[in-house]
Protein backbone atom coordinates (compact mmCIF):
# COMPACT_ATOMS: atom_id res chain seq x y z
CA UNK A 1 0.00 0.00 0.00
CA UNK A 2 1.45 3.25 -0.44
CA UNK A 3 2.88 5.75 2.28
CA UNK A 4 5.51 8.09 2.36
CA UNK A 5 7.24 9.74 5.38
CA UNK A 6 9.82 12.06 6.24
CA UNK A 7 12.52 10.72 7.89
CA UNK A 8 12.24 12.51 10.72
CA UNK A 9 8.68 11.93 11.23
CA UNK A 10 7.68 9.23 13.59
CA UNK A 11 4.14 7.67 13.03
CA UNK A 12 1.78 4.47 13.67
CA UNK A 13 1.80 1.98 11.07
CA UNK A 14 0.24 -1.04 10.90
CA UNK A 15 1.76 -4.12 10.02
CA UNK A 16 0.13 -7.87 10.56
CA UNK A 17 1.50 -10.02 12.38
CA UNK A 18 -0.39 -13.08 11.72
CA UNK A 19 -1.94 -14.65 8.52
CA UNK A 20 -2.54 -11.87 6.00
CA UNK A 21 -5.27 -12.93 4.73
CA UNK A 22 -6.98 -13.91 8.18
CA UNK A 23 -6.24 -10.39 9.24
CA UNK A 24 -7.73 -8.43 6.82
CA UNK A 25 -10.04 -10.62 5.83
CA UNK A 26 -13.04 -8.27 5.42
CA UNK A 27 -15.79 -8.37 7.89
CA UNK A 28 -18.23 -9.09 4.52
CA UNK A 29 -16.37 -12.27 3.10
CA UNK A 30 -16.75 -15.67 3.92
CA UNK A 31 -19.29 -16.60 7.55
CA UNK A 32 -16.48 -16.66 10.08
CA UNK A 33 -15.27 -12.71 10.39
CA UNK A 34 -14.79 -11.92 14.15
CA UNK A 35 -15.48 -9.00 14.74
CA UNK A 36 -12.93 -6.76 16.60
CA UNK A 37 -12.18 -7.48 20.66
CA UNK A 38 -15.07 -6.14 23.02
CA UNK A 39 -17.31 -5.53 20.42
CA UNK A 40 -20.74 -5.85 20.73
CA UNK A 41 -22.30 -8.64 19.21
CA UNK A 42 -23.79 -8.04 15.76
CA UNK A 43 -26.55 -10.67 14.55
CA UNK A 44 -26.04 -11.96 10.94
CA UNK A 45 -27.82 -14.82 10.62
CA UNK A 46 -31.45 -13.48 12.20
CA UNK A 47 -31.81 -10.75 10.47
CA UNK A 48 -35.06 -9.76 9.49
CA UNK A 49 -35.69 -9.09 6.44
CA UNK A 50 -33.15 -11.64 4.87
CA UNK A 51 -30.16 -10.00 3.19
CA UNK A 52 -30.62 -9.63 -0.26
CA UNK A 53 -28.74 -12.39 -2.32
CA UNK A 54 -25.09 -10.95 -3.49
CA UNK A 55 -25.38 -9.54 -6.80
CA UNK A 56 -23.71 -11.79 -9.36
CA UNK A 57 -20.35 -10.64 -11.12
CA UNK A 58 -20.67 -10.45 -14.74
CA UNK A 59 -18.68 -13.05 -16.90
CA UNK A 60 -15.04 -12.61 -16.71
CA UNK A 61 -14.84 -10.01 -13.52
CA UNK A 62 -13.28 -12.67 -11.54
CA UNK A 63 -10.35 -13.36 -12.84
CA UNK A 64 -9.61 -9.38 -14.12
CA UNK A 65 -10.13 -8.30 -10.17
CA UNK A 66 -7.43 -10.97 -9.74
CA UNK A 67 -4.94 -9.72 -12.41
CA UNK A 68 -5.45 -6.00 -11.43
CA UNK A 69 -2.77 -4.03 -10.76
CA UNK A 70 -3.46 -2.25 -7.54
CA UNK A 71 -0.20 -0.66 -7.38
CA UNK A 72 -0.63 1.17 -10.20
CA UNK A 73 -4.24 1.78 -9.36
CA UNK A 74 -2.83 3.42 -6.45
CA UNK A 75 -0.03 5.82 -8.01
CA UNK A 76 -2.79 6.89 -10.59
CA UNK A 77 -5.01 7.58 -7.61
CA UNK A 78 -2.12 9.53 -6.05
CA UNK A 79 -1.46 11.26 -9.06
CA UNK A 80 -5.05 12.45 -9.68
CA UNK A 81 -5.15 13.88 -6.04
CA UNK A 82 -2.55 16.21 -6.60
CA UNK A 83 -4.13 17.30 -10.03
CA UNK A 84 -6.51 20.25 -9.30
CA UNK A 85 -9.06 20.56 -12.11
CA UNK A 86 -10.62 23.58 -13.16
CA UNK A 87 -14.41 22.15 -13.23
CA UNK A 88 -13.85 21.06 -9.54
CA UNK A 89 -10.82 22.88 -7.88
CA UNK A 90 -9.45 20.54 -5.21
CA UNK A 91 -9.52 21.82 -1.28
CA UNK A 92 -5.86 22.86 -0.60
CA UNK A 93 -5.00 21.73 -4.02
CA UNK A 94 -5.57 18.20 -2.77
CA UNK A 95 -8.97 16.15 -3.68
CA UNK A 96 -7.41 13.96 -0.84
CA UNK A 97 -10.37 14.86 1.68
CA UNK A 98 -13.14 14.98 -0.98
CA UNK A 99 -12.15 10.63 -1.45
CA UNK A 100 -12.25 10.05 1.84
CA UNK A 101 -15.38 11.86 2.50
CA UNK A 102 -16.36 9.76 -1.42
CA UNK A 103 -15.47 6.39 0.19
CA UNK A 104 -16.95 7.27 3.63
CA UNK A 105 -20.04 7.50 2.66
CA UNK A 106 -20.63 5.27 0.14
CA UNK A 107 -19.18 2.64 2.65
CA UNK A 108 -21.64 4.44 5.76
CA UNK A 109 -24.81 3.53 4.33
CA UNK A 110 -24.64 -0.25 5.96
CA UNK A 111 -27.07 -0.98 8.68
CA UNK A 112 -26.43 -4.06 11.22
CA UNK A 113 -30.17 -3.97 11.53
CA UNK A 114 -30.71 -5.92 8.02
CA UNK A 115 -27.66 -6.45 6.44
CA UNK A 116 -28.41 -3.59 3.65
CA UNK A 117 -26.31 -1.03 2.43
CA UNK A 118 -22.27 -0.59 2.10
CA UNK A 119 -20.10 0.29 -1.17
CA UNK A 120 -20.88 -3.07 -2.86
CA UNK A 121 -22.52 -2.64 -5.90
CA UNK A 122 -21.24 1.19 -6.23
CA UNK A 123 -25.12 2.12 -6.08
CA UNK A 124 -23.89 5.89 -4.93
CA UNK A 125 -23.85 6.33 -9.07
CA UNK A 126 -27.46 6.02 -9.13
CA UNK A 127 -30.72 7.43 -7.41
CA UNK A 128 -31.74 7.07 -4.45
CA UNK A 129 -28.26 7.69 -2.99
CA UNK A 130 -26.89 10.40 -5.86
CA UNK A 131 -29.88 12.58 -4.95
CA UNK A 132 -29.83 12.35 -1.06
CA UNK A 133 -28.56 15.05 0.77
CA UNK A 134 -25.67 14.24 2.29
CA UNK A 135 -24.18 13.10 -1.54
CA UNK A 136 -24.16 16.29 -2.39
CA UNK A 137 -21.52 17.65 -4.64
CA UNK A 138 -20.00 13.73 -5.01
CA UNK A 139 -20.81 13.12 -8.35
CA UNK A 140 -17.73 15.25 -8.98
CA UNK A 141 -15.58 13.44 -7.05
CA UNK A 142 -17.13 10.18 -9.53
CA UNK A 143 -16.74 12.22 -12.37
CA UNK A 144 -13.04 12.52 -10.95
CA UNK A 145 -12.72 9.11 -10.71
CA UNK A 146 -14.17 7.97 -14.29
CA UNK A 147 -10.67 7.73 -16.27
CA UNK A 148 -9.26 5.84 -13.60
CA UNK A 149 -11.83 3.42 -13.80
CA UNK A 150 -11.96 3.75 -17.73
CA UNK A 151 -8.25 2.69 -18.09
CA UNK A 152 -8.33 -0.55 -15.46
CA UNK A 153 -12.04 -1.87 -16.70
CA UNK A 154 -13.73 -4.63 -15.47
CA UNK A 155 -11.30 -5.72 -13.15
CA UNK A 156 -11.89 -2.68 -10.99
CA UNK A 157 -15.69 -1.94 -9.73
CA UNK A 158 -16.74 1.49 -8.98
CA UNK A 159 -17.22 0.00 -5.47
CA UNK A 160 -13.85 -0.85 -5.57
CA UNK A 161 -12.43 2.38 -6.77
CA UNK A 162 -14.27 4.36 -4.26
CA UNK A 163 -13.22 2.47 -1.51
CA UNK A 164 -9.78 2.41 -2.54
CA UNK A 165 -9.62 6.27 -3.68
CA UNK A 166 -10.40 7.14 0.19
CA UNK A 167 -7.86 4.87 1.86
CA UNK A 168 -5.21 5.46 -0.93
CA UNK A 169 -6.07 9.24 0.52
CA UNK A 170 -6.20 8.53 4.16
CA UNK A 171 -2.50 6.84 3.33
CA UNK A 172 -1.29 9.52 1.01
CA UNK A 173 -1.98 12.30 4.07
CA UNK A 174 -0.47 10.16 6.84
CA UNK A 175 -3.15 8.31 8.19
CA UNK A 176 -3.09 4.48 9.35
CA UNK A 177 -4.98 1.62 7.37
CA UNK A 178 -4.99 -1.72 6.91
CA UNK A 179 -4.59 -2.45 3.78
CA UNK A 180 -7.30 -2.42 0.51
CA UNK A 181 -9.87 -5.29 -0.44
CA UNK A 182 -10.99 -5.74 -3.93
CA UNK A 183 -13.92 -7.77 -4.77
CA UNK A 184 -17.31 -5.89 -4.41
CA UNK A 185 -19.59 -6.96 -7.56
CA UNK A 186 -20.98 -3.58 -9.17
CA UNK A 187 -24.91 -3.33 -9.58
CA UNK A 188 -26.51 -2.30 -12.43
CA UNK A 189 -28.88 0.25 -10.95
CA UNK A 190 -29.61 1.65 -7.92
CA UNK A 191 -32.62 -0.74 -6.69
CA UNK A 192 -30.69 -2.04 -3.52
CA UNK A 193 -30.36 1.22 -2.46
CA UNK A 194 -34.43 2.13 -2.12
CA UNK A 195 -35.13 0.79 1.18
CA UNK A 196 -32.14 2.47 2.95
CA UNK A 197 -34.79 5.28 3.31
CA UNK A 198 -38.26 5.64 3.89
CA UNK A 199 -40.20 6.57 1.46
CA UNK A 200 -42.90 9.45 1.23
CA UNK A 201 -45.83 6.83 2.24
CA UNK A 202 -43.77 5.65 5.57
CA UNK A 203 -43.17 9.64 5.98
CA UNK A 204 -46.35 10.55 6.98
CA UNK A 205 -46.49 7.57 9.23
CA UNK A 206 -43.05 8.26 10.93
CA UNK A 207 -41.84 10.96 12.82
CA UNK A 208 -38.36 12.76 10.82
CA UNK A 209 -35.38 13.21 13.05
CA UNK A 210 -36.64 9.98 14.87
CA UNK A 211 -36.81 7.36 12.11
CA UNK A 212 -36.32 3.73 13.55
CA UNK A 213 -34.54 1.03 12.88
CA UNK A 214 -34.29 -0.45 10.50
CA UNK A 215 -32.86 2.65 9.07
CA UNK A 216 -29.85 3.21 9.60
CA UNK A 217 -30.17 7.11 10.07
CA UNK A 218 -32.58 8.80 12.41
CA UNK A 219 -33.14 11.50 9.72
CA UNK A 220 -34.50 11.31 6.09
CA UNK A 221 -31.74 12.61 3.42
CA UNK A 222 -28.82 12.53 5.78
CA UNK A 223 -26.34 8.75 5.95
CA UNK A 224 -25.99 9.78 9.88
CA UNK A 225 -27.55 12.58 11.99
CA UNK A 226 -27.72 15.95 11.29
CA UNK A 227 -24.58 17.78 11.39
CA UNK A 228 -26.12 20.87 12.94
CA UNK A 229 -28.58 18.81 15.79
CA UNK A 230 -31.23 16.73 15.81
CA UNK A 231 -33.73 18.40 12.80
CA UNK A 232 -31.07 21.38 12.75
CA UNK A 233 -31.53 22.00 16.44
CA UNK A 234 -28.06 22.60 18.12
CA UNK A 235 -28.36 21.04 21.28
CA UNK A 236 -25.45 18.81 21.89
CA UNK A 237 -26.71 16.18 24.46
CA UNK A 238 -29.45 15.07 22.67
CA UNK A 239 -27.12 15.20 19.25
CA UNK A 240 -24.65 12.55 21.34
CA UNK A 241 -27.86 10.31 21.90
CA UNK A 242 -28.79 10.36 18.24
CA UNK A 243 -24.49 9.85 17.48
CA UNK A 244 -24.32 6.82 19.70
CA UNK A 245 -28.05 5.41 18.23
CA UNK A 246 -27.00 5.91 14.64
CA UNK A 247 -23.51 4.30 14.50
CA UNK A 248 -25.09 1.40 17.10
CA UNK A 249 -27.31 0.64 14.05
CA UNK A 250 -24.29 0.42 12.01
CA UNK A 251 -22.63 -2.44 14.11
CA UNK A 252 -19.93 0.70 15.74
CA UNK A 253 -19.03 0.47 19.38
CA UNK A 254 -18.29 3.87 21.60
CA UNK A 255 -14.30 3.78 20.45
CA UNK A 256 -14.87 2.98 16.92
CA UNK A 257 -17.58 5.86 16.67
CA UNK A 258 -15.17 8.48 18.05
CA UNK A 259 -12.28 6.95 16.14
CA UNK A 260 -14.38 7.60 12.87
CA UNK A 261 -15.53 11.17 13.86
CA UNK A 262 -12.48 12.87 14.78
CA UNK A 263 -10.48 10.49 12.02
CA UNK A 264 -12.53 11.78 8.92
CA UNK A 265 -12.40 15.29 10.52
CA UNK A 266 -8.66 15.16 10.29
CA UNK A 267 -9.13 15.85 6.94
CA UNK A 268 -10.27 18.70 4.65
CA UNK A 269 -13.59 20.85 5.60
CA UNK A 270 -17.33 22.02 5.39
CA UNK A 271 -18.99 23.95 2.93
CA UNK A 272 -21.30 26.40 3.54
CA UNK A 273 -20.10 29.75 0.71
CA UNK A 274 -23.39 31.52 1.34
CA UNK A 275 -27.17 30.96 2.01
CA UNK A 276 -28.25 30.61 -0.86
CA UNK A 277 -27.69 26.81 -1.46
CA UNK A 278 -25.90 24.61 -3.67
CA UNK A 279 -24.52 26.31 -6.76
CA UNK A 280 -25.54 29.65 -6.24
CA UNK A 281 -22.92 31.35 -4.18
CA UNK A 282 -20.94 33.04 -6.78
CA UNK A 283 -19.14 30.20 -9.29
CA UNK A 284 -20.72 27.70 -6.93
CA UNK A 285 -17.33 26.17 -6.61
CA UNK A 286 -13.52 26.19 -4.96
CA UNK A 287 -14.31 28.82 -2.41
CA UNK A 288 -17.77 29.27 -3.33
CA UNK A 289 -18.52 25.61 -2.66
CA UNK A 290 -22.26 24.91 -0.98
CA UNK A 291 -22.07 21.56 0.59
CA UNK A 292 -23.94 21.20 3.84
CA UNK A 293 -24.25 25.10 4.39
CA UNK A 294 -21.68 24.35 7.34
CA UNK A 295 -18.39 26.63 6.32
CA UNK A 296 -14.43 26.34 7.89
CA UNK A 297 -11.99 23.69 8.57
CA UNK A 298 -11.70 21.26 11.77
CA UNK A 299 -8.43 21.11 12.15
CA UNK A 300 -5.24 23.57 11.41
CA UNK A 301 -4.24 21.58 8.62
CA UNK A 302 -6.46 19.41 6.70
CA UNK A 303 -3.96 17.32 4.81
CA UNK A 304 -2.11 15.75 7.37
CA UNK A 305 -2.95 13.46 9.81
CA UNK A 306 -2.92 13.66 13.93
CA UNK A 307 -4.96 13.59 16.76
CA UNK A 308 -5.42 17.37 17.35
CA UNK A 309 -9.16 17.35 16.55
CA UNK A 310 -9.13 15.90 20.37
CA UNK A 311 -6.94 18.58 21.62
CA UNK A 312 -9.14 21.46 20.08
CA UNK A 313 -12.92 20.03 21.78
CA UNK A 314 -10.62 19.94 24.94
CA UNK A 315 -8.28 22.36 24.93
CA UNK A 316 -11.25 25.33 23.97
CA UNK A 317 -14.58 26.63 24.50
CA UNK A 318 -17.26 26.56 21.66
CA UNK A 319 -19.95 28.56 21.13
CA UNK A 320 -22.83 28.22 19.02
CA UNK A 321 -23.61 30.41 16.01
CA UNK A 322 -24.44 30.59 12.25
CA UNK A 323 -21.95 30.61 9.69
CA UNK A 324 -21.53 32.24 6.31
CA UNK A 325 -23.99 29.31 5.21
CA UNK A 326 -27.03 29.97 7.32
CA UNK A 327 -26.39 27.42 9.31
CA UNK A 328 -25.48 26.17 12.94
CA UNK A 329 -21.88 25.98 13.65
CA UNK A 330 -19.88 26.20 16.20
CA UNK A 331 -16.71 29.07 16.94
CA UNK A 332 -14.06 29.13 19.74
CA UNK A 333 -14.84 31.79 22.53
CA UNK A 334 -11.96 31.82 24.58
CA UNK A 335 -9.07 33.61 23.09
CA UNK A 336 -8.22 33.65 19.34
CA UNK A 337 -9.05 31.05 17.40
CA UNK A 338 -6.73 28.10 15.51
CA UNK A 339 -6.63 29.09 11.87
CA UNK A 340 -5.75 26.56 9.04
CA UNK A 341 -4.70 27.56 5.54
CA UNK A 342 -7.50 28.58 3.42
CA UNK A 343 -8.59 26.25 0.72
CA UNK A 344 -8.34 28.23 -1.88
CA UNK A 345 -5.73 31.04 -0.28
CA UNK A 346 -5.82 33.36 2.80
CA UNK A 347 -6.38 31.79 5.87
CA UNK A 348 -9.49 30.68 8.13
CA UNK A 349 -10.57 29.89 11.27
CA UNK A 350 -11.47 26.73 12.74
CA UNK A 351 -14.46 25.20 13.35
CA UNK A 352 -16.77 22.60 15.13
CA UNK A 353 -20.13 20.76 14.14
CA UNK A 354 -22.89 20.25 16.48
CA UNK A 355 -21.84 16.25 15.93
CA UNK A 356 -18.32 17.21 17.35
CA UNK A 357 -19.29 19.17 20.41
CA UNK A 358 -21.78 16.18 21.35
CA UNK A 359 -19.25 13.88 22.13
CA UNK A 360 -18.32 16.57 24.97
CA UNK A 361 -21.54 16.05 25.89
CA UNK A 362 -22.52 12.75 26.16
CA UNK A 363 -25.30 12.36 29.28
CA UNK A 364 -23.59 8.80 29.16
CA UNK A 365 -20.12 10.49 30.04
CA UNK A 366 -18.72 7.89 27.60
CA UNK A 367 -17.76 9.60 24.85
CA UNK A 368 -15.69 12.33 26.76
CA UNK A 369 -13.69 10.00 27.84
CA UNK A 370 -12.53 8.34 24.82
CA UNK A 371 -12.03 11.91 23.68
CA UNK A 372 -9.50 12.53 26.13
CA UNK A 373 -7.91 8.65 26.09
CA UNK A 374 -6.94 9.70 21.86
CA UNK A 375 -5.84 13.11 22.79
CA UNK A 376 -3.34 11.49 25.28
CA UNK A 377 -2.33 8.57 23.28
CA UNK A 378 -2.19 9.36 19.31
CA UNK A 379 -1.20 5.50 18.55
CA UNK A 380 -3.67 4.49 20.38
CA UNK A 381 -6.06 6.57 18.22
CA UNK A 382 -4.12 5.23 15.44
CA UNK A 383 -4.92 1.55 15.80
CA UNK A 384 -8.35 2.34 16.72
CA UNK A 385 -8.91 4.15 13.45
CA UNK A 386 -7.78 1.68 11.18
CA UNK A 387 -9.61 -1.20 12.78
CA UNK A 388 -12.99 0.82 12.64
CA UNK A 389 -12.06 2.44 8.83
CA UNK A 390 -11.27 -0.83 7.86
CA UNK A 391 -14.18 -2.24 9.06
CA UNK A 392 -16.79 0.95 7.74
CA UNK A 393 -15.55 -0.32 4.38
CA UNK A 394 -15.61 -3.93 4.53
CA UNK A 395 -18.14 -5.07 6.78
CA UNK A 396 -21.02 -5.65 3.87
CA UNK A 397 -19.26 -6.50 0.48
CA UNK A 398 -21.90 -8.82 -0.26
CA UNK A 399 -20.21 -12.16 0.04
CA UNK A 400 -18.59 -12.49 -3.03
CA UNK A 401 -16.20 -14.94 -3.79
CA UNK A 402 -12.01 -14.84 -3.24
CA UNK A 403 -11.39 -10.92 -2.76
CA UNK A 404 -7.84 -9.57 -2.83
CA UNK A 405 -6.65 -8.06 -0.06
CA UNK A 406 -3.42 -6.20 -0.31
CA UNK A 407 -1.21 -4.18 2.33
CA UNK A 408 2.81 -3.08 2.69
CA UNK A 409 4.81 -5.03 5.05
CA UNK A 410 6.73 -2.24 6.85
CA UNK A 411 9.42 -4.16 8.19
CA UNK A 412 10.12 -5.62 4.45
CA UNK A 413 8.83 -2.67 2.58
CA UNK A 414 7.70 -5.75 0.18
CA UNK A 415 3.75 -5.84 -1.03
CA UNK A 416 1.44 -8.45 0.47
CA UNK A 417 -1.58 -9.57 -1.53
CA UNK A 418 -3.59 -12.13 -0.10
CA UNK A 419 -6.89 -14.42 -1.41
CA UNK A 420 -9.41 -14.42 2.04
CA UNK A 421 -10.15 -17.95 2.74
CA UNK A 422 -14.02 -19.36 3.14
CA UNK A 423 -13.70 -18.83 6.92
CA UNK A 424 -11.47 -16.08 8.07
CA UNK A 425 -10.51 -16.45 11.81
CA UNK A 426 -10.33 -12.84 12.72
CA UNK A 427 -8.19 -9.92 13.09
CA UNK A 428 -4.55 -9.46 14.14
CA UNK A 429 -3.38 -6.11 14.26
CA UNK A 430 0.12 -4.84 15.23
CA UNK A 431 1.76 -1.34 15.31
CA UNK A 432 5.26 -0.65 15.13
CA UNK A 433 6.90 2.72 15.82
CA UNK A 434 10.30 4.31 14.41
CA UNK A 435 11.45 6.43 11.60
CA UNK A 436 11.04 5.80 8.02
CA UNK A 437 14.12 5.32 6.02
CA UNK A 438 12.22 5.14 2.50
CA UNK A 439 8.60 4.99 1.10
CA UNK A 440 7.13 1.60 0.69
CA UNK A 441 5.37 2.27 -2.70
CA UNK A 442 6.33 2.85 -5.95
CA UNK A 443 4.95 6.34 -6.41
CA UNK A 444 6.86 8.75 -6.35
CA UNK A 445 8.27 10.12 -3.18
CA UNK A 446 8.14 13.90 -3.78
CA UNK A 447 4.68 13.77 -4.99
CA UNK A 448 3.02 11.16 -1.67
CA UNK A 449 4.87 14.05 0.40
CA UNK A 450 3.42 17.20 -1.25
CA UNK A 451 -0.04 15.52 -0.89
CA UNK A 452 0.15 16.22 3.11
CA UNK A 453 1.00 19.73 2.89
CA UNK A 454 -1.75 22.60 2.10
């Protein structure tokens, strides 16, 4: 897999330390995953409705998903991030963030409570899920991604690429993984997808901000909760409750919840140009950008990876207001804020969501802790992130057949791929420490390194 660091930089990287293909095994393929130690249960087999059966691969996908080269699928990925395009400016001139948010949540839309939902089939392409919400502004990050999967084929699915363009991201900017699985089996329309929200019928008969499981989200539109409270009210307690209900449904404990937050907040920022929605502040994009109407950074700089998303809900006071997009967001009180680099030049300051301030106010005084366990212990955060990305992405591939998984052996620098047997047993997971004396990927070194700089 591909990482580059400085060699006086000392991060966590995760190596296995046991079968390869038993660890990363994905949590989808083959009846026997385990899930990760202390987690709670998750029923597969009495599910109700059934899972859908797996969609079948077309003739001949097996065996090109076993010759593919994802190496190079990698360096072309790297390459595009750094390759700002005038239709779609990238953030920082890296579309790093925008893959990672891509892969997050076509990944986010599996639900424990059923089985449905996940990346498999890359249904994010079509409606229901290119018209909800919380997809807004992704179909140019597919439209991104189109020559990439033009030049590789049928070998690589759009679930695939997806998946792979946010981890090859999450790598390329510092952060720990475990490795890529290829293998998800691309639908040919967006069908699966239908019941992952209610529909105007079960509406009227439901209350919004409240919806129940099955669904996966409390709130029609949005993959989670809403970023600004529960129906746009900014009240952080009960946003925690709603938090903690929404990722339960997706088979995510307390640590692997926070992990994810203030992991995918690392990166990049919120868009929110103006109040006048999507498209219609100014050029309606680079700077003038309408995403979720939520505007500013998390984090003083959104290419790189650390833990100090912890250190600013601890270390400062936040205060409720609305930003340049009409709506709630939250602004440090005490003493001048953090800046970060602005996307697209100057500078800005940064800022909180109503989802982030929750987890300082969780009436189950759970989440506050793990808040403060990360901001102590960064490779602790570390491991806990790349169990729980790993597992976002992986947990409902749909059973198909013999995927590849593939990671970097840091100790050999040498590439791993592995076939996941019928049964995996489990995870092993293993961190090591120390400088890096080279990058373990063929890219190029100059250009992984430029990636985690604004």
């Amino acid at each position: 897999m591909m990482s580059s660091i400085s060699k006086s930089s000392v991060i966590s990287l995760v190596v296995l330390i046991a079968n390869p293909a038993a660890a990363l095994c994905p949590f989808g393929f083959g009846s026997g995953a385990k899930l990760p130690a202390a987690h709670p249960p998750v029923l597969r087999n009495n599910i109700a409705p059934p899972m859908l059966p797996p969609t079948e691969p077309p003739a001949g996908y097996t065996e090109a998903m076993h010759k593919l080269d994802i190496d190079a699928v990698q360096s072309d990925l790297l390459a595009l991030m750094q390759d700002s395009k005038p239709h779609w400016p990238a953030d920082y001139g890296n579309y790093g963030p925008f893959f990672v948010r891509l892969a997050w949540h076509c990944s986010g839309t599996y639900r424990a409570t059923d089985g449905r939902g996940g990346c498999s089939g890359g249904r994010q392409r079509f409606k229901p899920e290119s018209d909800w919400q919380d997809n807004q502004n992704l179909d140019k990050a597919r439209l991104l991604l189109a020559p990439i999967k033009e030049k590789y084929g049928l070998g690589l699915s759009w679930g695939d690429l997806f998946v792979m363009a946010g981890t090859t991201a999450i790598q390329a900017m510092g952060g720990p993984t475990l490795g890529v699985c290829v293998g998800r089996v691309d639908d040919e329309d967006g069908s699966r997808s239908e019941a992952l929200m209610p529909t105007n019928a079960e509406l009227k008969k439901l209350t919004d901000g409240k919806l129940p499981r099955p669904f996966g989200t409390t709130t029609n539109g949005d993959i989670y909760v809403n970023p600004q409270g529960p129906m746009g009210q900014p009240i952080p307690h009960l946003s925690a409750v709603q938090v903690r209900e929404t990722f339960d449904r997706m088979g995510m404990n307390d640590e692997e919840t926070v992990a994810l937050i203030g992991g995918g907040h690392s990166f990049g920022k919120s868009h929110g140009a103006c109040p006048n929605g999507p498209g219609k502040c100014g050029t309606g994009r680079g700077a003038d950008a309408y995403t979720s109407g939520i505007e500013g950074p998390w984090t003083t700089n959104p290419t790189a990876w650390d833990n100090s998303y912890f250190h600013n809900l601890l270390n400062y006071d936040w205060k409720v207001h609305k930003g340049p997009g009409g709506a709630y967001q939250w602004r440090v009180v005490n003493g001048t804020s953090p800046h970060a680099p602005g996307a697209h030049g100057g500078t800005q300051n940064i800022m909180m969501l109503t989802t982030d301030v929750a987890l300082m106010h969780d009436p189950a005084a759970k989440y506050q802790k793990i808040v403060s366990d990360f901001a102590r212990n960064p490779g602790k955060f570390d491991m806990a992130f790349a169990k729980a990305w790993h597992k976002l992405t992986t947990q409902n591939v749909g059973a198909e057949k013999q995927p590849r998984c593939a990671t970097k052996r840091w100790v050999s620098s040498t590439s791993s791929v592995s076939i996941c047997p019928a049964s995996a047993a489990g995870y092993s997971y293993g961190f090591l420490r120390g400088d890096a004396t080279g990058t373990t990927s063929s890219a190029p070194r100059a250009l992984v390194a430029r990636l985690r700089t604004p």
